[in-house]
Protein backbone atom coordinates (compact mmCIF):
# COMPACT_ATOMS: atom_id res chain seq x y z
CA UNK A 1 0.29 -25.44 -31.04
CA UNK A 2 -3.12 -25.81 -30.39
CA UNK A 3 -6.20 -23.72 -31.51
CA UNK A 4 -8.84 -22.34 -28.74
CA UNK A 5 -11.81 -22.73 -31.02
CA UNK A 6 -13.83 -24.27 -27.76
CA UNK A 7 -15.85 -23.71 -25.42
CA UNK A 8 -15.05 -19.91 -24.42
CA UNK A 9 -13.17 -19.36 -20.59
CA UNK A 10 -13.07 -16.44 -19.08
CA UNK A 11 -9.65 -15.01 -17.90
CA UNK A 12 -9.76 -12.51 -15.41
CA UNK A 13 -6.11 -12.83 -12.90
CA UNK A 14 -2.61 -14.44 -14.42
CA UNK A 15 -4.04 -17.59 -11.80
CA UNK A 16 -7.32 -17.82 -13.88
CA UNK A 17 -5.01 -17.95 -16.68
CA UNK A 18 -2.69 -20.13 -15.22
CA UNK A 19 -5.73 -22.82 -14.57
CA UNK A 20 -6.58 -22.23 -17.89
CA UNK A 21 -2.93 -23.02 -19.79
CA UNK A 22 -3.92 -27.07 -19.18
CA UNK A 23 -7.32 -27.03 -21.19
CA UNK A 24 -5.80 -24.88 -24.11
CA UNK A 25 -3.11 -27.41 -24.46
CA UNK A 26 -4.77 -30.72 -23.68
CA UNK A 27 -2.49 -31.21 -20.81
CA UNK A 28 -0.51 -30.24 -17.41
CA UNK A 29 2.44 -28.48 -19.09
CA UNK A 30 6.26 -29.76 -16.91
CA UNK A 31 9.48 -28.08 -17.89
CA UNK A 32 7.83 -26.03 -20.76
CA UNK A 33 7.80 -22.54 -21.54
CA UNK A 34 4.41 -21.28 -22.71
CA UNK A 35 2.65 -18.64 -25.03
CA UNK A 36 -0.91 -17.19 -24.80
CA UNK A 37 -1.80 -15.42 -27.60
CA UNK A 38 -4.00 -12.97 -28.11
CA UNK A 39 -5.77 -10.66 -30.58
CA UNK A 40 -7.66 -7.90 -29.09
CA UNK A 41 -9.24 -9.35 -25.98
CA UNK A 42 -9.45 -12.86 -27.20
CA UNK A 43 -7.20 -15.29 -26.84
CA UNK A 44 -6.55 -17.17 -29.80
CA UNK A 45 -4.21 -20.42 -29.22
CA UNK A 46 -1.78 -21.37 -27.20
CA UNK A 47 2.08 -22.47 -28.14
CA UNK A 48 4.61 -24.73 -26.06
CA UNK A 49 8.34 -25.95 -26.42
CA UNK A 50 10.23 -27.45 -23.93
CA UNK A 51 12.78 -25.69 -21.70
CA UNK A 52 16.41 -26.07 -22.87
CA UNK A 53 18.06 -28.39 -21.17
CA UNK A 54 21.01 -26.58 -18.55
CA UNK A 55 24.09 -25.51 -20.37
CA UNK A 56 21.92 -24.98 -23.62
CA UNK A 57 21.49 -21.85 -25.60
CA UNK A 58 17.21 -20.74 -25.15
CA UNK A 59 17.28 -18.65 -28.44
CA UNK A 60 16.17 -21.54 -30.73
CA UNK A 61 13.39 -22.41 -28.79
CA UNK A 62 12.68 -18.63 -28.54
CA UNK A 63 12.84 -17.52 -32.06
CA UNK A 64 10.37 -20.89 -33.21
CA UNK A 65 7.49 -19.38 -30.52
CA UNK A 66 7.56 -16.04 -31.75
CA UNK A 67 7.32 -16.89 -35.57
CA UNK A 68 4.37 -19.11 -34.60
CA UNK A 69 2.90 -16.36 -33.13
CA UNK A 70 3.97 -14.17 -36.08
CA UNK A 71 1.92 -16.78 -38.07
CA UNK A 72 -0.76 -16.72 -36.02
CA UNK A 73 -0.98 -12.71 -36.66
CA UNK A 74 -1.12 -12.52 -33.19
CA UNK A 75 -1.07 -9.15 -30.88
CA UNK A 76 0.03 -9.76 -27.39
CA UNK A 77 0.76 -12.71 -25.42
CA UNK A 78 1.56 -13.47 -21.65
CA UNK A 79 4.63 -15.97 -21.51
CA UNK A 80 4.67 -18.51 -18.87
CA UNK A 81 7.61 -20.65 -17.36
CA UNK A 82 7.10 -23.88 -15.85
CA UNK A 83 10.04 -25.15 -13.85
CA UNK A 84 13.09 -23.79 -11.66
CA UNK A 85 14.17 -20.04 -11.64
CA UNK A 86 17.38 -20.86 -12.73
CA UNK A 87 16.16 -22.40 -16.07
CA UNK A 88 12.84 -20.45 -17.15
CA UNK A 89 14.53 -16.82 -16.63
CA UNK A 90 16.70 -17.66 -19.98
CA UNK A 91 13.95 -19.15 -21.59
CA UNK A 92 11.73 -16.08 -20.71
CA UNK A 93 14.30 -13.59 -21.22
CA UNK A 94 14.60 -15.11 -24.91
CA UNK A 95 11.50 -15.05 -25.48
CA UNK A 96 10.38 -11.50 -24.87
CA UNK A 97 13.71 -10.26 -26.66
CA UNK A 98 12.28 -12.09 -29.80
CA UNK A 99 8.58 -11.10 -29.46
CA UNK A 100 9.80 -7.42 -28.84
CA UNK A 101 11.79 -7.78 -31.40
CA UNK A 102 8.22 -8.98 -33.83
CA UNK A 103 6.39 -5.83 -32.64
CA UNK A 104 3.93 -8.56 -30.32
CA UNK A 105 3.19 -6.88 -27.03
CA UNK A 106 4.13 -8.91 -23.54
CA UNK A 107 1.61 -8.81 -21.16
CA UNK A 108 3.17 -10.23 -18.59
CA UNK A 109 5.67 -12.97 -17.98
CA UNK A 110 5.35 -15.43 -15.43
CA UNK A 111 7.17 -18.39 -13.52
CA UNK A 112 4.79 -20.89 -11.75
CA UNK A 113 6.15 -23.85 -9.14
CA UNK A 114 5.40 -25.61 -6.01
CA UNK A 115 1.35 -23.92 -6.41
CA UNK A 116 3.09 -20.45 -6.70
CA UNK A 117 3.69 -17.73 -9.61
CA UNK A 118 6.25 -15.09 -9.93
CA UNK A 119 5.76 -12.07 -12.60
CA UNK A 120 8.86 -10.90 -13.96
CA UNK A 121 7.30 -7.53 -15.21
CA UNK A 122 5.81 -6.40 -12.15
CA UNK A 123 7.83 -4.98 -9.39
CA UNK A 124 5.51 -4.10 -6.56
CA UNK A 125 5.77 -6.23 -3.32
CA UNK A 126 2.18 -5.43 -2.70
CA UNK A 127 0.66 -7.57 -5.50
CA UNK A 128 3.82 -9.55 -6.45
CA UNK A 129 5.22 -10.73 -3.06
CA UNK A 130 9.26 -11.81 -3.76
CA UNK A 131 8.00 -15.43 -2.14
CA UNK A 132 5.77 -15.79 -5.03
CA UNK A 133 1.62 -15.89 -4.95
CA UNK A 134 0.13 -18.82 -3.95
CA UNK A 135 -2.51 -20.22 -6.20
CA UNK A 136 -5.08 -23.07 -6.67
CA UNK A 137 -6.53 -23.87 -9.80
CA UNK A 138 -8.66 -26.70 -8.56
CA UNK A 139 -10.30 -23.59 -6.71
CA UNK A 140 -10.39 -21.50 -10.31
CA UNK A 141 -13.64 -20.54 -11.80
CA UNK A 142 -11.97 -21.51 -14.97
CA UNK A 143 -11.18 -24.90 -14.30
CA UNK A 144 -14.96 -25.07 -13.53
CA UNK A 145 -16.04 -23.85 -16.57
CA UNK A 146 -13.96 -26.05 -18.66
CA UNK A 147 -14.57 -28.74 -16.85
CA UNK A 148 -18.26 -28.47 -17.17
CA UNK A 149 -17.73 -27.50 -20.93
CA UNK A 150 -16.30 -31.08 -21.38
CA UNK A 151 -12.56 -30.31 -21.73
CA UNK A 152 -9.80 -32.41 -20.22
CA UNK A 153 -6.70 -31.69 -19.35
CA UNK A 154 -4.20 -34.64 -19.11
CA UNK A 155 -1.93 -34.83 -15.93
CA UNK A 156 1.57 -34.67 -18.40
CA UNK A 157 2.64 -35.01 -22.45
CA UNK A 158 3.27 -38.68 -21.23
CA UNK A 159 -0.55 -39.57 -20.76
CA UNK A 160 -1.00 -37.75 -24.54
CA UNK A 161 0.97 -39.74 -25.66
CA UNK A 162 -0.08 -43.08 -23.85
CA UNK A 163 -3.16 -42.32 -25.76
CA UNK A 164 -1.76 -43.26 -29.28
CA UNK A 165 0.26 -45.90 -27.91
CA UNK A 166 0.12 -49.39 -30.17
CA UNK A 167 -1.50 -51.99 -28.01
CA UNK A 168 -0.07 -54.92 -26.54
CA UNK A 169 -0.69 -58.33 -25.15
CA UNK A 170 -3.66 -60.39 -26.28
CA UNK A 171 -4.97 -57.97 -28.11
CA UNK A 172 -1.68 -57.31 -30.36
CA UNK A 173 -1.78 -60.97 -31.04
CA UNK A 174 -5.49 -60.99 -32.23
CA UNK A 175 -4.64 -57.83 -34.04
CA UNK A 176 -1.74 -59.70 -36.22
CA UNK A 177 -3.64 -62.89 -36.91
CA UNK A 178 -6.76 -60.30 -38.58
CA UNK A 179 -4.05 -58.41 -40.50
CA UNK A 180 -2.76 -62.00 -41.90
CA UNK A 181 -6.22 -62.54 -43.07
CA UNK A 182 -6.58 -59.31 -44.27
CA UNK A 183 -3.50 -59.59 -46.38
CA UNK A 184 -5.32 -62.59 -48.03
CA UNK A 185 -8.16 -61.22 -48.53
CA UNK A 186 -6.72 -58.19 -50.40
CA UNK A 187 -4.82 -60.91 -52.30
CA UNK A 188 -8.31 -62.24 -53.73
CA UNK A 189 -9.32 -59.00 -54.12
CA UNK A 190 -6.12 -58.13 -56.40
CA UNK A 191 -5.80 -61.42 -58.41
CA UNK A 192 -7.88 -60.54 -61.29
CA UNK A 193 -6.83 -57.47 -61.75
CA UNK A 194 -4.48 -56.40 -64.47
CA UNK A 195 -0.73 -55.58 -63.45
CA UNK A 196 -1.11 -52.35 -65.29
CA UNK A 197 -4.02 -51.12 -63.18
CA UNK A 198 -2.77 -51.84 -59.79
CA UNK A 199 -1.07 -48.53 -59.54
CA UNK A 200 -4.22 -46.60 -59.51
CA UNK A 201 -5.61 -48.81 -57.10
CA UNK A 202 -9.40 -48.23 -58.58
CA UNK A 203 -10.31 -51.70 -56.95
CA UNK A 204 -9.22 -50.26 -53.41
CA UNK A 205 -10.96 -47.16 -53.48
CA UNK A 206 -14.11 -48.68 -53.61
CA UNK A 207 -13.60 -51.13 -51.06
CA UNK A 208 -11.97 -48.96 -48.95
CA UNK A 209 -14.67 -46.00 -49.32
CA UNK A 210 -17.56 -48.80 -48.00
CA UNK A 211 -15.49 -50.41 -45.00
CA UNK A 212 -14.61 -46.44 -43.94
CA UNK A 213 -18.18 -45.89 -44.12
CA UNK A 214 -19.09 -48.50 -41.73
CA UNK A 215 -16.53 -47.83 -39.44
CA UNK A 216 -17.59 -44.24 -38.87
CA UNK A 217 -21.42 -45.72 -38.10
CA UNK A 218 -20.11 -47.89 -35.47
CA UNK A 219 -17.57 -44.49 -33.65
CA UNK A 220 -20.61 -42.51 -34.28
CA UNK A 221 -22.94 -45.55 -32.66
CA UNK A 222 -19.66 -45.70 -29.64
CA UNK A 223 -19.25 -49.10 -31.11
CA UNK A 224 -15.55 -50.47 -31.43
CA UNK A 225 -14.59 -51.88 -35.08
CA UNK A 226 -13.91 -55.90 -34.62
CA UNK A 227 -10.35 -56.53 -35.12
CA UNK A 228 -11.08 -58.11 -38.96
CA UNK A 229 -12.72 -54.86 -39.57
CA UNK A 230 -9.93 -53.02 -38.25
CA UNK A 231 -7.12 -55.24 -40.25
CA UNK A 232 -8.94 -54.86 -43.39
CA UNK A 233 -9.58 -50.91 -43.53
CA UNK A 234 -5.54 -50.78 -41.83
CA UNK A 235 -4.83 -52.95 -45.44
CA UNK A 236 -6.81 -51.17 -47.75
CA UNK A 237 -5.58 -47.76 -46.68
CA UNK A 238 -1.69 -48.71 -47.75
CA UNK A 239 -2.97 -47.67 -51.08
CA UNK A 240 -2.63 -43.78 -51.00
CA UNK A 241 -5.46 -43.44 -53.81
CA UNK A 242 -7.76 -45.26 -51.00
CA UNK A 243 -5.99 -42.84 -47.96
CA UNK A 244 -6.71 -39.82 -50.46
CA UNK A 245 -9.72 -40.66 -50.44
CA UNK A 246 -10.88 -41.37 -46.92
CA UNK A 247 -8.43 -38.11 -46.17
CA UNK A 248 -11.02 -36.05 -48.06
CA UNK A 249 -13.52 -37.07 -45.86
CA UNK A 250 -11.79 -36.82 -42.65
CA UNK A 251 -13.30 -34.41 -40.27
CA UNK A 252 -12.36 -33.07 -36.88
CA UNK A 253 -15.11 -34.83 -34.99
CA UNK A 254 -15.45 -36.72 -32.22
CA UNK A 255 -16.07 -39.54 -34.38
CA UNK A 256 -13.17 -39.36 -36.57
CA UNK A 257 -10.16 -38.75 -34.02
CA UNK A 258 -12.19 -41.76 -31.99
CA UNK A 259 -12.19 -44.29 -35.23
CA UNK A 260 -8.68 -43.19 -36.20
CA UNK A 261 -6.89 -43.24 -32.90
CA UNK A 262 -8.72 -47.03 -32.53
CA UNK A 263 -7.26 -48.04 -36.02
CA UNK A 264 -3.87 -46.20 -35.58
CA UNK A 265 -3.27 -47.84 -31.83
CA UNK A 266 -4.68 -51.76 -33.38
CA UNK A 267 -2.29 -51.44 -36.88
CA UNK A 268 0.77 -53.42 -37.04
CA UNK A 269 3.41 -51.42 -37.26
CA UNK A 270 4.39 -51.45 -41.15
CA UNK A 271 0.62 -50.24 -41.61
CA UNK A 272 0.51 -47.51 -38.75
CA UNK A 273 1.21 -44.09 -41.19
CA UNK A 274 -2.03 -44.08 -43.11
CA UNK A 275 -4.27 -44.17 -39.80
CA UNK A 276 -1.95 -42.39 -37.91
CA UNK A 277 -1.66 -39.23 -40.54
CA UNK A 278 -5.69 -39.79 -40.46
CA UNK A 279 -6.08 -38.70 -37.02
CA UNK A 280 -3.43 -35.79 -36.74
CA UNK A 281 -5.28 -34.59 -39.66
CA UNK A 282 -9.11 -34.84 -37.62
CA UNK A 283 -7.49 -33.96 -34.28
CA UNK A 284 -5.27 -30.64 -36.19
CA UNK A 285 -8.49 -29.61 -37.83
CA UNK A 286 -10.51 -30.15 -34.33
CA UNK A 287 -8.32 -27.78 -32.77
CA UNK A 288 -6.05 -30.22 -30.78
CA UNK A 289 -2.48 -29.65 -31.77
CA UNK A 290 -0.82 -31.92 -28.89
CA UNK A 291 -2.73 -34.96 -30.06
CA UNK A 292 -2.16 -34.28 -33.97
CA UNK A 293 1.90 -33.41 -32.66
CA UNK A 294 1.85 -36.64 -30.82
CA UNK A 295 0.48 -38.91 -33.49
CA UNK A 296 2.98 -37.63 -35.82
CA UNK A 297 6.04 -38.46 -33.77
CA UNK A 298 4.88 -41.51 -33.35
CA UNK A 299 3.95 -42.00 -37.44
CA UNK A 300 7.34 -40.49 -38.03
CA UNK A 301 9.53 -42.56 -35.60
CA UNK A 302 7.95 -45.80 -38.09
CA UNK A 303 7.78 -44.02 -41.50
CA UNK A 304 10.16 -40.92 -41.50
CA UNK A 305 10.17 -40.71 -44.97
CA UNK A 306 6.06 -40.71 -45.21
CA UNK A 307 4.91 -37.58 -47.51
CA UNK A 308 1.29 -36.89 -45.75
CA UNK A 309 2.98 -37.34 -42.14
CA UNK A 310 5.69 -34.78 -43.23
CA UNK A 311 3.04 -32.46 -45.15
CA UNK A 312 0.84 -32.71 -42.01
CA UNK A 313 4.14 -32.23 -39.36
CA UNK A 314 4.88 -28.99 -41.44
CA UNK A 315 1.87 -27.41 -41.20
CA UNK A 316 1.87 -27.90 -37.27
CA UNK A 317 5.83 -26.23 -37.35
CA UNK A 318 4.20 -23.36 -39.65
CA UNK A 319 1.14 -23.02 -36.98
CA UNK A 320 -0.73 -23.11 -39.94
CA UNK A 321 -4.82 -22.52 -38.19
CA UNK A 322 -7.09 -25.00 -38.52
CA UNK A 323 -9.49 -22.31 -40.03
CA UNK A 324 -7.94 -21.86 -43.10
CA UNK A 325 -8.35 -25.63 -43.60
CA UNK A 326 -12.35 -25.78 -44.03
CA UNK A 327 -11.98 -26.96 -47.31
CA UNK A 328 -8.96 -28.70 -47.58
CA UNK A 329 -8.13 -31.30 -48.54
CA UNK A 330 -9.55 -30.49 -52.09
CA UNK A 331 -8.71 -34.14 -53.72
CA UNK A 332 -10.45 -34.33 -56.22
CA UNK A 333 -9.02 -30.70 -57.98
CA UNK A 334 -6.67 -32.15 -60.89
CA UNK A 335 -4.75 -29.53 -59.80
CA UNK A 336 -3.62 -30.20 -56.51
CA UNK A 337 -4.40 -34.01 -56.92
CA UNK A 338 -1.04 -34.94 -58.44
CA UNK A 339 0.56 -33.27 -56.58
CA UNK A 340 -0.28 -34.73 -52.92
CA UNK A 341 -0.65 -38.14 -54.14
CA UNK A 342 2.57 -39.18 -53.64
């Protein structure tokens, strides 16, 4: 799910909003059904689950869209199909049984393929040719405007996800021999204090608090942390009082999803969670659910018992908006405190 708090596009034709589907979701969407949601005239996120593979029932699939947009207190939406006939009329069928069935108005329902789309709602050969109507979004005002607005729109999930990939070669090797030092130097940093005060971790927090600091001057500066810097905040944040901490102050800037996706691709693998939570947390609160989604899988696939990965991985399931999050998190209520730190 991702939020459309950007740069505003206007949607005039179902092929304006067809060029537009790639910028609300962060990338070209393959073998996917889609949701547009709207309230009033506005369209207020967009939602996307893969098409079931053939032989496979589409209701699941169907039922999890319409409570998002249930969630999402939305009005209307215009579903969209992107693969063969044969395999997105189930999917769309499903899907307009359930939203009917959630009192959300269809707009329309479309297939697209091969630079064509097909509405299954309208019925009149003069505007919706049985061939399909041919369309072009490099040619779409839209695509302009988001362009020029700054948004990008991957070619596939694959390159999203090629984004958060760990790193490799040379650099992987320069990356483990800073951790290794890191590890010592957290040992020196540990030694003198007593056994009973390790679990609060108070001599982390500080630590941790300064070398987070300086990391965000160098993202905000477009300056890359050196791979000691990197190993030593990776280190510091396996302490979840330190991760609280730096979580409160997490953001959904450019600056924070650039400084966390650096630290979460650089960490060894046993280390990845705390960075990787980090920036699904900046990139759900900037409004870009693939990337948070993403991140997670890839947090989740190392650590799939990790509380903030499965805390943060629920509220993308419950299309939770990243509105209602202004504030959150608030970790340093006594309320709540206890009962995230875990």
């Amino acid at each position: 799910m991702n939020s459309t708090e950007r740069p505003r596009l206007a949607v005039r034709s179902p092929a304006d909003l067809i060029a537009a589907v790639p910028y609300l979701l962060g990338f070209h969407p393959a073998e996917s059904v889609v949701l547009v949601a709207l309230r009033g005239r506005q369209i207020v996120f967009a939602a996307r689950a893969d098409l079931p593979p053939p032989g496979t029932a589409a209701a699941p699939a169907a039922r999890y869209l319409a409570a998002v947009l249930r969630r999402q207190r939305a009005e209307a939406a215009t579903i969209i199909g992107y693969g063969p006939a044969a395999r997105v009329t189930a999917a769309v069928d499903a899907v307009r049984h359930e939203l009917g069935g959630a009192d959300i108005t269809v707009l329309d329902a479309l297939r697209v393929g091969d630079g064509r789309y097909w509405s299954y709602l309208c019925t009149d050969p003069g505007c919706c040719p049985p061939e399909g109507t041919p369309y072009d979004p490099t040619a779409s005002q839209v695509t302009a405007a988001a362009v020029f607005a700054g948004q990008v729109a991957l070619p596939d999930r694959a390159a999203l996800t090629a984004q958060v990939a760990p790193v490799t070669g040379p650099t992987r090797e320069a990356m483990r021999a800073a951790t290794a030092r890191a590890r010592s130097r957290l040992g020196d940093l540990l030694r003198p204090v007593p056994a009973e005060e390790l679990p609060s971790a108070r001599a982390v927090t500080g630590p941790a608090g300064t070398a987070h600091r300086a990391a965000l001057e160098l993202s905000r500066r477009g300056e890359r942390l050196t791979d000691d810097d990197a190993a030593w905040l990776g280190v510091l944040l396996t302490f979840v009082p330190a991760r609280d901490d730096v979580w409160e102050r997490t953001e959904g800037s450019d600056e924070h999803i650039d400084l966390w996706t650096d630290v979460f691709r650089r960490s060894e693998p046993e280390l990845v969670a705390a960075p990787g939570c980090l920036l699904a947390f900046a990139a759900f609160r900037s409004g870009h659910g693939a990337l948070a989604a993403v991140a997670l899988e890839r947090v989740l696939d190392q650590q799939p018992d990790y509380p903030m990965a499965l805390l943060l991985d629920d509220l993308l399931r419950q299309a939770v908006p990243p509105s209602r999050l202004t504030d959150w998190p608030a970790l340093n209520d006594k309320r709540t405190s206890r009962r995230r730190r875990r």
